[in-house]
PDB file of N, CA and C in Angstrom:
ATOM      1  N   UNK A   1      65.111 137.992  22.004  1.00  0.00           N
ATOM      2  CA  UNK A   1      66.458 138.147  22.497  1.00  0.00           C
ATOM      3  C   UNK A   1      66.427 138.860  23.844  1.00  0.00           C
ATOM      4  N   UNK A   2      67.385 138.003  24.684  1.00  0.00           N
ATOM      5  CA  UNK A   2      67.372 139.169  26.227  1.00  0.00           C
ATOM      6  C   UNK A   2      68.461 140.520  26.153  1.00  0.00           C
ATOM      7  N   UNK A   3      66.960 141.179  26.836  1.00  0.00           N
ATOM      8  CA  UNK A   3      67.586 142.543  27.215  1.00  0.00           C
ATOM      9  C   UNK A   3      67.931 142.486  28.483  1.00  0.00           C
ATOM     10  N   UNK A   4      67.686 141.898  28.829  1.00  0.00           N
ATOM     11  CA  UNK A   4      67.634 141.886  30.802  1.00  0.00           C
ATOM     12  C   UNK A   4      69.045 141.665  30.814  1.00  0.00           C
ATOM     13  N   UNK A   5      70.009 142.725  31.432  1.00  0.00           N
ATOM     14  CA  UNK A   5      70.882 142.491  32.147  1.00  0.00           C
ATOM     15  C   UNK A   5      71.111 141.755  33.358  1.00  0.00           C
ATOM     16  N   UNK A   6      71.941 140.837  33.120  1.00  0.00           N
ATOM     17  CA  UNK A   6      71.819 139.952  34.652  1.00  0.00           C
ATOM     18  C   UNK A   6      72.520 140.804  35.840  1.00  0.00           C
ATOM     19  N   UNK A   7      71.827 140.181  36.763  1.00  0.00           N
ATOM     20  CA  UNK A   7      72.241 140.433  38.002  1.00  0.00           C
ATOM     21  C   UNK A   7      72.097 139.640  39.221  1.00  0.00           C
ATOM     22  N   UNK A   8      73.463 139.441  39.772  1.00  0.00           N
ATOM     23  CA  UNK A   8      73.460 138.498  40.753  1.00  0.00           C
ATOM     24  C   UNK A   8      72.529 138.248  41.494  1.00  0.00           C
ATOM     25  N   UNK A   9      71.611 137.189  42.171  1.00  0.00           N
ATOM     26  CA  UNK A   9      70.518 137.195  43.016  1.00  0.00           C
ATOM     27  C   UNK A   9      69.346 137.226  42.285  1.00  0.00           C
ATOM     28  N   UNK A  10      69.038 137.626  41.146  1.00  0.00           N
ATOM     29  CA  UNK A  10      67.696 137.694  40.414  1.00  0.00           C
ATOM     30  C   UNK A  10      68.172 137.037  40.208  1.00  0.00           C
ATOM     31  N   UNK A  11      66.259 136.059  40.041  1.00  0.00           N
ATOM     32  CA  UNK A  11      65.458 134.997  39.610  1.00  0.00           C
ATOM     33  C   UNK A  11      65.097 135.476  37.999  1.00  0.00           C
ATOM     34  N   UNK A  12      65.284 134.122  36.931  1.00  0.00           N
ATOM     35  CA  UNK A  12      64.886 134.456  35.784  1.00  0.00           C
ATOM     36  C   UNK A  12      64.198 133.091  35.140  1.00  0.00           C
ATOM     37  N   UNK A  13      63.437 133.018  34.013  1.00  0.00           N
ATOM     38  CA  UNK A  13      62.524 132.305  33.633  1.00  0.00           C
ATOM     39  C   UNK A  13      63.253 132.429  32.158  1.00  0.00           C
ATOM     40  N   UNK A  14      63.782 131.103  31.835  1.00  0.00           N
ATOM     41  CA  UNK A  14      63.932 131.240  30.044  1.00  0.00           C
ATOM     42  C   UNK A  14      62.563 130.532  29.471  1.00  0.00           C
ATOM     43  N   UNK A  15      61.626 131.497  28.724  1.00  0.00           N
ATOM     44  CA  UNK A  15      60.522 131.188  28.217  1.00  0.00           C
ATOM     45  C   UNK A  15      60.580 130.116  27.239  1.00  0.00           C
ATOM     46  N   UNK A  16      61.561 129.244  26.382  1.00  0.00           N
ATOM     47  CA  UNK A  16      61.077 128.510  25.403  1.00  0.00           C
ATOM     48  C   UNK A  16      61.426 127.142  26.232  1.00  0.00           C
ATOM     49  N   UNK A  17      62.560 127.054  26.906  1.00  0.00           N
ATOM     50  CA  UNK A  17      62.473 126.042  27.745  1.00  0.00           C
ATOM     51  C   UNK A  17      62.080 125.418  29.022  1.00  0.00           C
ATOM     52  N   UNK A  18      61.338 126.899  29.440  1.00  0.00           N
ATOM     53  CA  UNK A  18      60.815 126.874  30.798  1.00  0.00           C
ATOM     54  C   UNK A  18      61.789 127.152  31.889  1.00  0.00           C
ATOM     55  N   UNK A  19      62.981 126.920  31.862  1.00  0.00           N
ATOM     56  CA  UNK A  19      63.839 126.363  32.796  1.00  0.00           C
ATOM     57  C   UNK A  19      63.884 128.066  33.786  1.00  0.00           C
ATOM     58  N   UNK A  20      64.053 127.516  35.318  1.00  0.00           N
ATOM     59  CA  UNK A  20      64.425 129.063  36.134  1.00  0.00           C
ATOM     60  C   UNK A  20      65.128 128.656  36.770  1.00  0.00           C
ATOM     61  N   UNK A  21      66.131 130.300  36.766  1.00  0.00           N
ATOM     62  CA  UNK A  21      67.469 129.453  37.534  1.00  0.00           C
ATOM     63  C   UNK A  21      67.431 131.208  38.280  1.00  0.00           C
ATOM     64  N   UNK A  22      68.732 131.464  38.997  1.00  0.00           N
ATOM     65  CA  UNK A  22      69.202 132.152  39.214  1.00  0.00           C
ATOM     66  C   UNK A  22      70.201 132.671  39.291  1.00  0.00           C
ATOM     67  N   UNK A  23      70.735 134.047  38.679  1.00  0.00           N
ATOM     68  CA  UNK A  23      71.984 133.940  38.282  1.00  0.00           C
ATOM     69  C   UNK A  23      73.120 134.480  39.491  1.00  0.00           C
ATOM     70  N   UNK A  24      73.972 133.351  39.641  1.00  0.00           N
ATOM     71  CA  UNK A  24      75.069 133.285  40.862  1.00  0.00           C
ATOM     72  C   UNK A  24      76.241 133.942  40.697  1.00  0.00           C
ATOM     73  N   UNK A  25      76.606 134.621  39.397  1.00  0.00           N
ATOM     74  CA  UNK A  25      77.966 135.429  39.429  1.00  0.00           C
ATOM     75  C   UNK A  25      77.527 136.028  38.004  1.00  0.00           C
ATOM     76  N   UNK A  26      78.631 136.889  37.664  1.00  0.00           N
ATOM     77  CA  UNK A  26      78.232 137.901  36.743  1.00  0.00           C
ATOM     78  C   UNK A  26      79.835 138.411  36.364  1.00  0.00           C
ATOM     79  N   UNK A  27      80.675 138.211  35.180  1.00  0.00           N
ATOM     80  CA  UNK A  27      81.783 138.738  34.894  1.00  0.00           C
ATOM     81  C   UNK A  27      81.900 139.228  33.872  1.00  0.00           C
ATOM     82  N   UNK A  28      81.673 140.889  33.963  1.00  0.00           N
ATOM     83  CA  UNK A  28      81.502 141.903  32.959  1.00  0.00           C
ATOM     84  C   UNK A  28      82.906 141.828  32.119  1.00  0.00           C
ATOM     85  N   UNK A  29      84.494 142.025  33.080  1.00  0.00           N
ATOM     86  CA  UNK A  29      85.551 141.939  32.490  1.00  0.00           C
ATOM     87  C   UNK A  29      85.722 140.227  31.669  1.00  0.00           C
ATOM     88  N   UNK A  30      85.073 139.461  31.775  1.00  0.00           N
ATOM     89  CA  UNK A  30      85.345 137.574  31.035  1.00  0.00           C
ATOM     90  C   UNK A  30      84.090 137.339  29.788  1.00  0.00           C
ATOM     91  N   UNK A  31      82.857 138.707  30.462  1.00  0.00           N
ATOM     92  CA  UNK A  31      81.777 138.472  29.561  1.00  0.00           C
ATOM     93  C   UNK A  31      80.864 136.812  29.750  1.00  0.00           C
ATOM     94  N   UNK A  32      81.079 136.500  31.020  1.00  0.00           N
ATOM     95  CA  UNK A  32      80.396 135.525  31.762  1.00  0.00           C
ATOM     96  C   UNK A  32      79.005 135.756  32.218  1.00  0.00           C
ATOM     97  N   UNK A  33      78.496 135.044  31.912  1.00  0.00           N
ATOM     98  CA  UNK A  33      76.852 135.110  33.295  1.00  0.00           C
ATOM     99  C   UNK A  33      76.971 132.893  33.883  1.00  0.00           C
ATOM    100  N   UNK A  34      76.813 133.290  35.281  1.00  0.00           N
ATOM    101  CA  UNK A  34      76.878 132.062  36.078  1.00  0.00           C
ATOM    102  C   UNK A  34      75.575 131.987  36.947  1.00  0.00           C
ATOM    103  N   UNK A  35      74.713 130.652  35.914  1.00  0.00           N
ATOM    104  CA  UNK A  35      73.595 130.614  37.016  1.00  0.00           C
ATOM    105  C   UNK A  35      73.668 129.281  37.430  1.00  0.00           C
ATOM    106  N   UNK A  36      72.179 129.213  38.557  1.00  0.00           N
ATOM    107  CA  UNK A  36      71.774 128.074  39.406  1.00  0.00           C
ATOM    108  C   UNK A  36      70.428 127.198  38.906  1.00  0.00           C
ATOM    109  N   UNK A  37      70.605 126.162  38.633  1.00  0.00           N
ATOM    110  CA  UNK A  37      69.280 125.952  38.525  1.00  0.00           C
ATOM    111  C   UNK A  37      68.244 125.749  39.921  1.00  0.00           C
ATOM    112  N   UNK A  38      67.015 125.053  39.914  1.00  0.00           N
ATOM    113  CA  UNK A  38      66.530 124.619  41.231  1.00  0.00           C
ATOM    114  C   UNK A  38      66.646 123.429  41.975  1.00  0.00           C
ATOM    115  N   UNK A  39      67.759 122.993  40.929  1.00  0.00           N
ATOM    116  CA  UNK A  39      67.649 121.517  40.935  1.00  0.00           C
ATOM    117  C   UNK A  39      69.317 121.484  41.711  1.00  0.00           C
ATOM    118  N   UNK A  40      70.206 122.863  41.792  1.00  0.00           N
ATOM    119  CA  UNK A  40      71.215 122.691  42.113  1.00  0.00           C
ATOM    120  C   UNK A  40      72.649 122.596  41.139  1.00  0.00           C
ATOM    121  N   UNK A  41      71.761 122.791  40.063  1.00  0.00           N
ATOM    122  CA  UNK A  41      73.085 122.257  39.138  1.00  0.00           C
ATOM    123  C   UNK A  41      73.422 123.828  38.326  1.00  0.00           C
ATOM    124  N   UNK A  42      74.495 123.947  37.926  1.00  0.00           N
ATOM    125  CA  UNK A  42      75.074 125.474  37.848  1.00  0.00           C
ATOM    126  C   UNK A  42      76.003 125.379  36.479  1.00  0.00           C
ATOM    127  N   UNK A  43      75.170 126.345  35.384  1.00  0.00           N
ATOM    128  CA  UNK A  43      75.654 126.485  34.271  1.00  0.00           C
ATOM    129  C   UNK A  43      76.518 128.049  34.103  1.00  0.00           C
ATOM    130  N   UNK A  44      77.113 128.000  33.209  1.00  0.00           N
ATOM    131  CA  UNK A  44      77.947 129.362  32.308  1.00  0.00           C
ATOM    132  C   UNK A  44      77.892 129.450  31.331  1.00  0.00           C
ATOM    133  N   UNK A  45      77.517 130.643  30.711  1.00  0.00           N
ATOM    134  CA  UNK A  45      76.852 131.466  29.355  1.00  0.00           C
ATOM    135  C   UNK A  45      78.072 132.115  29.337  1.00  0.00           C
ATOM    136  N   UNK A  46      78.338 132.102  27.991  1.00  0.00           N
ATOM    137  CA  UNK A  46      78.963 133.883  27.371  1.00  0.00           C
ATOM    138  C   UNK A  46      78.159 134.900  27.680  1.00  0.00           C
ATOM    139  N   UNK A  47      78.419 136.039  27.592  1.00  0.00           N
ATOM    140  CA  UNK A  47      77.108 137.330  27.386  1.00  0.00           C
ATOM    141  C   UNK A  47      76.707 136.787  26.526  1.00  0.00           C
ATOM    142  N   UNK A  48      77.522 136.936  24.735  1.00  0.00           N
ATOM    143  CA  UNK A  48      76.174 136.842  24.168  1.00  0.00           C
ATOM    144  C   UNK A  48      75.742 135.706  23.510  1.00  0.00           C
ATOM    145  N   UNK A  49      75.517 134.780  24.580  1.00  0.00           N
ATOM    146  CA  UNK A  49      74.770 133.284  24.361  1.00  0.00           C
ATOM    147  C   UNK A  49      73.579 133.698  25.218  1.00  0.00           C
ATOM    148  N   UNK A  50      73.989 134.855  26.225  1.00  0.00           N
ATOM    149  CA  UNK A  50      72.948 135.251  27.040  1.00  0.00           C
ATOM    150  C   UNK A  50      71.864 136.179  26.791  1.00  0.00           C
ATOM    151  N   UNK A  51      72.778 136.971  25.696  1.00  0.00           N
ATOM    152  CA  UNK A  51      71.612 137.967  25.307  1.00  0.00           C
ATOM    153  C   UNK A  51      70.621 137.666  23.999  1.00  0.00           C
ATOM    154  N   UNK A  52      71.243 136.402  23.716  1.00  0.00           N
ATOM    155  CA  UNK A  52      70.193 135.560  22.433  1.00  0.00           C
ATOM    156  C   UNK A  52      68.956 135.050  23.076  1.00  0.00           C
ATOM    157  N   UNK A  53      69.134 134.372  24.438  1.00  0.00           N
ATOM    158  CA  UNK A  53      67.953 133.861  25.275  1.00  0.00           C
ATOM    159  C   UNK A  53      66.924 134.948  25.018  1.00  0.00           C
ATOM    160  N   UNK A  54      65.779 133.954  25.396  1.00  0.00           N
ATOM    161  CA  UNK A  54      64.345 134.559  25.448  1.00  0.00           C
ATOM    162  C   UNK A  54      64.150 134.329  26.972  1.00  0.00           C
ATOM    163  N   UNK A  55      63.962 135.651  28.051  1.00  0.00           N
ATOM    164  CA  UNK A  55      64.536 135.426  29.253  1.00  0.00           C
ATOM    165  C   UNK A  55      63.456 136.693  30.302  1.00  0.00           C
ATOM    166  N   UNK A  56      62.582 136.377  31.174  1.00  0.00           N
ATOM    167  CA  UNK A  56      61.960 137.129  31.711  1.00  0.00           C
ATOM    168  C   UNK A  56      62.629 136.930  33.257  1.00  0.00           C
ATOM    169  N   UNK A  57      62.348 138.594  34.156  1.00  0.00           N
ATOM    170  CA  UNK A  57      62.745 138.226  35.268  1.00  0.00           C
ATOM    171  C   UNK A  57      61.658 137.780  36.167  1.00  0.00           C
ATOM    172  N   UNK A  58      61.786 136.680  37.099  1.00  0.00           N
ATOM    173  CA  UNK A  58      60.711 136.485  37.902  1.00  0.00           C
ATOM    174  C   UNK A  58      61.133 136.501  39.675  1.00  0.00           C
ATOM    175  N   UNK A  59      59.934 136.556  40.580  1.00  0.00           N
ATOM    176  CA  UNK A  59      60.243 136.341  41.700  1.00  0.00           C
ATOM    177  C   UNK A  59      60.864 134.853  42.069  1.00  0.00           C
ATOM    178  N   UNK A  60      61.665 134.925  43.217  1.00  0.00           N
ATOM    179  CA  UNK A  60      62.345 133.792  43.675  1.00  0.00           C
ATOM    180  C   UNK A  60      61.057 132.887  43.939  1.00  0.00           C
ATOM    181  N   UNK A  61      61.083 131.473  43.399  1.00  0.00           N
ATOM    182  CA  UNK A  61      60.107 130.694  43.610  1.00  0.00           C
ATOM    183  C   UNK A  61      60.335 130.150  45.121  1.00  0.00           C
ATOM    184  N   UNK A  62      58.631 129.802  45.524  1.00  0.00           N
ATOM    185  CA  UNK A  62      58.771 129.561  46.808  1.00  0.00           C
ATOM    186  C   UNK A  62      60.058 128.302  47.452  1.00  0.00           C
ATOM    187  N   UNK A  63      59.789 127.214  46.658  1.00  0.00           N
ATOM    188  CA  UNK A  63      60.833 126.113  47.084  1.00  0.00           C
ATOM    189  C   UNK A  63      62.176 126.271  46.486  1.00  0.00           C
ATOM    190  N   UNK A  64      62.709 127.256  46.303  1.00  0.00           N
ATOM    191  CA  UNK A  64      64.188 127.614  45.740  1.00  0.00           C
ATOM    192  C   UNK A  64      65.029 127.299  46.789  1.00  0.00           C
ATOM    193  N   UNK A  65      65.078 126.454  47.673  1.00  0.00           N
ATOM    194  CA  UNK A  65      66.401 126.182  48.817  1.00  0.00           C
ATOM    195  C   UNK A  65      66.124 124.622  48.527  1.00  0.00           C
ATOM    196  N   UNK A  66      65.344 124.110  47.639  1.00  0.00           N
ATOM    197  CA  UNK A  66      65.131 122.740  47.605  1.00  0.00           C
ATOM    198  C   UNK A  66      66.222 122.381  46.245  1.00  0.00           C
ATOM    199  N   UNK A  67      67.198 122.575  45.971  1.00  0.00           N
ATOM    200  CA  UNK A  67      67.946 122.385  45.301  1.00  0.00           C
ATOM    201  C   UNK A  67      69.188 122.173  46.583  1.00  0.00           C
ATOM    202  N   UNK A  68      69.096 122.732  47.592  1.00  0.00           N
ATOM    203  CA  UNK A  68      70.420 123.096  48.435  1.00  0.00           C
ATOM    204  C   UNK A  68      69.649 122.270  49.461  1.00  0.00           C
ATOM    205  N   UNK A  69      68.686 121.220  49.233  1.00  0.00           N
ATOM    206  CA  UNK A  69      67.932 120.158  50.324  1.00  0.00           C
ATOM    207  C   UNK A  69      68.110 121.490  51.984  1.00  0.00           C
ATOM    208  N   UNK A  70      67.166 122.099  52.224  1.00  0.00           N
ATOM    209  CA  UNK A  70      67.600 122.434  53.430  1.00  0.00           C
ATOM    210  C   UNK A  70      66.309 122.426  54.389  1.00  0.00           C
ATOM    211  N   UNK A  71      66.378 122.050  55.302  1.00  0.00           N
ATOM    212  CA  UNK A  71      64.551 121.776  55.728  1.00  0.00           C
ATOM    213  C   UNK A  71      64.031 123.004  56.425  1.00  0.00           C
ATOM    214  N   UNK A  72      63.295 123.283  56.746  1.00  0.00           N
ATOM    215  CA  UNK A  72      61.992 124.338  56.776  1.00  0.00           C
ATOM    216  C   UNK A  72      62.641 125.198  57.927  1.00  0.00           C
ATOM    217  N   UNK A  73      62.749 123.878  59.056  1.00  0.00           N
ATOM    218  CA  UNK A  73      63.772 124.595  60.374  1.00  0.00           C
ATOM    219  C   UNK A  73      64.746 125.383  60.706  1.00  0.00           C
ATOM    220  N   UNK A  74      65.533 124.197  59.056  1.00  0.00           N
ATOM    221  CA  UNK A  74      67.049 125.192  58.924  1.00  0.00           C
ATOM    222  C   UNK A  74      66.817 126.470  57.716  1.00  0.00           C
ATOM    223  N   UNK A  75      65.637 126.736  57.296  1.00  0.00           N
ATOM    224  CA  UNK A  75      65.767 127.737  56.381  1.00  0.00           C
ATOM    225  C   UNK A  75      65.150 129.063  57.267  1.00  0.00           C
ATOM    226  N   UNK A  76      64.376 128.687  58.833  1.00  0.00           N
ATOM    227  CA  UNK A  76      64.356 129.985  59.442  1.00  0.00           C
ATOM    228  C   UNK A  76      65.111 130.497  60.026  1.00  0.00           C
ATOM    229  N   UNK A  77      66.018 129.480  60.349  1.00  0.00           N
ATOM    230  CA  UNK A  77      66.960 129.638  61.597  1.00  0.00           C
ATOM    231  C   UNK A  77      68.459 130.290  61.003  1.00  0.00           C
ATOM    232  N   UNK A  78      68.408 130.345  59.853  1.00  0.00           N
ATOM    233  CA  UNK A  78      70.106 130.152  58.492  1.00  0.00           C
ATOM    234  C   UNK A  78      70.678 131.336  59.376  1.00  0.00           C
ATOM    235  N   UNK A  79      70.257 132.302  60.000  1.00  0.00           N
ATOM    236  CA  UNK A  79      70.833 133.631  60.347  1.00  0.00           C
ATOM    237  C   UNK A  79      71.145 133.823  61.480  1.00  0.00           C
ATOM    238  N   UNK A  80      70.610 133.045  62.506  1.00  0.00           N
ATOM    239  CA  UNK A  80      70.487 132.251  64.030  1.00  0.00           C
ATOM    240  C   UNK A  80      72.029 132.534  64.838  1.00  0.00           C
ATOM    241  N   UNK A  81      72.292 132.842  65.838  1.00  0.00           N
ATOM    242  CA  UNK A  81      73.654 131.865  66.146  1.00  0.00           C
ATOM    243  C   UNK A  81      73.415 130.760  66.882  1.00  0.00           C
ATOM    244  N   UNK A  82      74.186 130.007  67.199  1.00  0.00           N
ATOM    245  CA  UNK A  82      74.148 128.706  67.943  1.00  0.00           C
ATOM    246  C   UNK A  82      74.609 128.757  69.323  1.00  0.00           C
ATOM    247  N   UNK A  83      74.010 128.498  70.042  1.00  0.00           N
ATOM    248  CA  UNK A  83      74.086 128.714  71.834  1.00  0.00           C
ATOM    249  C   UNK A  83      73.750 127.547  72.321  1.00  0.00           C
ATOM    250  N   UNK A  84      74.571 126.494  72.029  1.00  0.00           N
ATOM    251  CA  UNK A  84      74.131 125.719  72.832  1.00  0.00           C
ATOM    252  C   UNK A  84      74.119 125.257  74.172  1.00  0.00           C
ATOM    253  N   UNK A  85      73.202 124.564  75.319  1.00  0.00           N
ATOM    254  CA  UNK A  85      73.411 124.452  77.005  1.00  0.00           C
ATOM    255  C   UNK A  85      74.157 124.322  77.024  1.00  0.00           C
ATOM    256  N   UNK A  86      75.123 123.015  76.508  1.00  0.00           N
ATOM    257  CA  UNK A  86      75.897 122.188  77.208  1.00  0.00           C
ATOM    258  C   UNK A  86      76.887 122.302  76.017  1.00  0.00           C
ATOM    259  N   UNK A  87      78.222 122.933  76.384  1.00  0.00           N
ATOM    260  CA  UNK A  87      79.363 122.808  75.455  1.00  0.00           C
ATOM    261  C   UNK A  87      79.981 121.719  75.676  1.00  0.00           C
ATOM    262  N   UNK A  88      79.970 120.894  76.399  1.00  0.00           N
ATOM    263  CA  UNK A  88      80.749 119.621  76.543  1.00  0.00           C
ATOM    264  C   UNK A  88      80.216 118.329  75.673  1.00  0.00           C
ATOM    265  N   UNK A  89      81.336 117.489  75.057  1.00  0.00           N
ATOM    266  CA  UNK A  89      80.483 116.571  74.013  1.00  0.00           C
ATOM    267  C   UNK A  89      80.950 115.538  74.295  1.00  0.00           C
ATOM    268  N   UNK A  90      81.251 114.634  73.123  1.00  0.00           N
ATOM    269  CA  UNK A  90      81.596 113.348  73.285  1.00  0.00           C
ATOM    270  C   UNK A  90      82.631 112.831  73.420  1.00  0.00           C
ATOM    271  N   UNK A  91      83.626 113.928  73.445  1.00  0.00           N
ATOM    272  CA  UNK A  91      84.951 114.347  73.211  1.00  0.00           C
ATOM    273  C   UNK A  91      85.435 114.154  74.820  1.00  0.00           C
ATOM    274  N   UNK A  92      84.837 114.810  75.488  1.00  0.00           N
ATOM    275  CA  UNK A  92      84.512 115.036  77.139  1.00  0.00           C
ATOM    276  C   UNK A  92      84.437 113.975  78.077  1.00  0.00           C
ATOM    277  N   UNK A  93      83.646 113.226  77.352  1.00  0.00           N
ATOM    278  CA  UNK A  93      83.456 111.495  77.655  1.00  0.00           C
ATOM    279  C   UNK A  93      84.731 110.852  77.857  1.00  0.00           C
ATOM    280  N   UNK A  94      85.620 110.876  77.176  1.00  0.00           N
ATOM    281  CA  UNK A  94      87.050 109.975  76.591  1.00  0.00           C
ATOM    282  C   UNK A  94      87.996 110.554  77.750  1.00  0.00           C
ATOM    283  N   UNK A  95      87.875 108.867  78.601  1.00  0.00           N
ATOM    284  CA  UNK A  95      89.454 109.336  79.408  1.00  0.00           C
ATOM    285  C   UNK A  95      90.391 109.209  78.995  1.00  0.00           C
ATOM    286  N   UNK A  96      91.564 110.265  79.039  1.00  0.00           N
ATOM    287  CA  UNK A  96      92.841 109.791  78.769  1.00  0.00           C
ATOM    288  C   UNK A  96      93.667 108.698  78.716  1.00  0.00           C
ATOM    289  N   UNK A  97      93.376 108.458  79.892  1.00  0.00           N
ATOM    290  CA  UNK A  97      94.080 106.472  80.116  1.00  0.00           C
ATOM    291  C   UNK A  97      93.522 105.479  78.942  1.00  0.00           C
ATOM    292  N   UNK A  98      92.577 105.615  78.059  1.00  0.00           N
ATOM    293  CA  UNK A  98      92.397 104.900  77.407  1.00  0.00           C
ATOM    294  C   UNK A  98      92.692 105.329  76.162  1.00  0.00           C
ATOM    295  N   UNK A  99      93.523 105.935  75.473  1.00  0.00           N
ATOM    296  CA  UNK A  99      93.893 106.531  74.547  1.00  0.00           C
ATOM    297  C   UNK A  99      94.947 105.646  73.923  1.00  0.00           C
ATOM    298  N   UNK A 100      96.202 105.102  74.821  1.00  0.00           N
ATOM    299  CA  UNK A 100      96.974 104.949  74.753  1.00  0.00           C
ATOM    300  C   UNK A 100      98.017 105.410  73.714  1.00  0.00           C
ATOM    301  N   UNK A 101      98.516 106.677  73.495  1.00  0.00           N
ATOM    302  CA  UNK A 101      99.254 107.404  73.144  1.00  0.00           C
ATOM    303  C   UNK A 101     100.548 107.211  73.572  1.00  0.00           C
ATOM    304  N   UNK A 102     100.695 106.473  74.567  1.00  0.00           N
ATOM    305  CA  UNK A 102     102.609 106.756  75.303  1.00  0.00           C
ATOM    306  C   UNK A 102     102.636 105.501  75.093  1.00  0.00           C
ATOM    307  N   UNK A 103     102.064 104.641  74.568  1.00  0.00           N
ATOM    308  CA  UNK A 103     102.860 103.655  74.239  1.00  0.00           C
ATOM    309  C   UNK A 103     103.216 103.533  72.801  1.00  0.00           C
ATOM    310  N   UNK A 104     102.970 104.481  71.957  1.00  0.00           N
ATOM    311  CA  UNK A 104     102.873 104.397  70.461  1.00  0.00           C
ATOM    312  C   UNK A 104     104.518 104.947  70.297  1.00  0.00           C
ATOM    313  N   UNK A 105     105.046 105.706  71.599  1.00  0.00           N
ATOM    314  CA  UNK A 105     106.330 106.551  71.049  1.00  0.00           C
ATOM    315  C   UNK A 105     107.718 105.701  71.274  1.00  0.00           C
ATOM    316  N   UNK A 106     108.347 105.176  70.462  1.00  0.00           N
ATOM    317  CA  UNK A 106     110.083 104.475  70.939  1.00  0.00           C
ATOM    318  C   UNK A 106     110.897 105.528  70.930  1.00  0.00           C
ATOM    319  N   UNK A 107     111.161 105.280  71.888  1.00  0.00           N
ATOM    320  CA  UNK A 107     112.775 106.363  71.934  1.00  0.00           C
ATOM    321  C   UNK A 107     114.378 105.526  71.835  1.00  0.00           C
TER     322      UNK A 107
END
């Protein structure tokens, strides 16, 4: 039976089914635990459906953003801001005259 109190952000290992998830919310006043699997998919326990588990805590496994597909680039950069040269886009391109907007209005 688990003793491990959950806590948001820890990584956990349920030993009879293997499965590791991590648990994503925690509602002491509903008696909820909300985890993640790696696969992306996100279950809810009672507490004590939670404290029946057979449940060790483990470190975050290395490919744990591979549920949230995010590639290698975007997992160094996640904290980054964005500066890009050139603020002008495709948007910038588009002359007005070809819009034709004033002819859409009857008065």
């Amino acid at each position: 039976m688990a003793t491990i109190r959950p806590v948001v952000g820890n990584w956990y290992q349920e030993t009879e089914q293997g499965s590791i998830f991590e648990v994503v919310a925690y509602d002491e006043e509903e008696q909820t635990v909300e985890i993640q699997h790696l696969d992306g998919e996100v279950e809810e326990y009672e507490l004590d459906t939670w404290r029946e588990m057979t449940i060790t805590g483990i470190e975050p496994p290395e490919d744990w953003r591979s549920g949230f597909e995010l590639a290698q680039e975007d997992a160094e950069l996640a904290d980054e801001p964005m500066h890009p040269e050139d603020w002008s886009g495709a948007l910038n391109q588009i002359e007005p005259d070809g819009i034709g907007i004033e002819d859409d209005w009857v008065e």
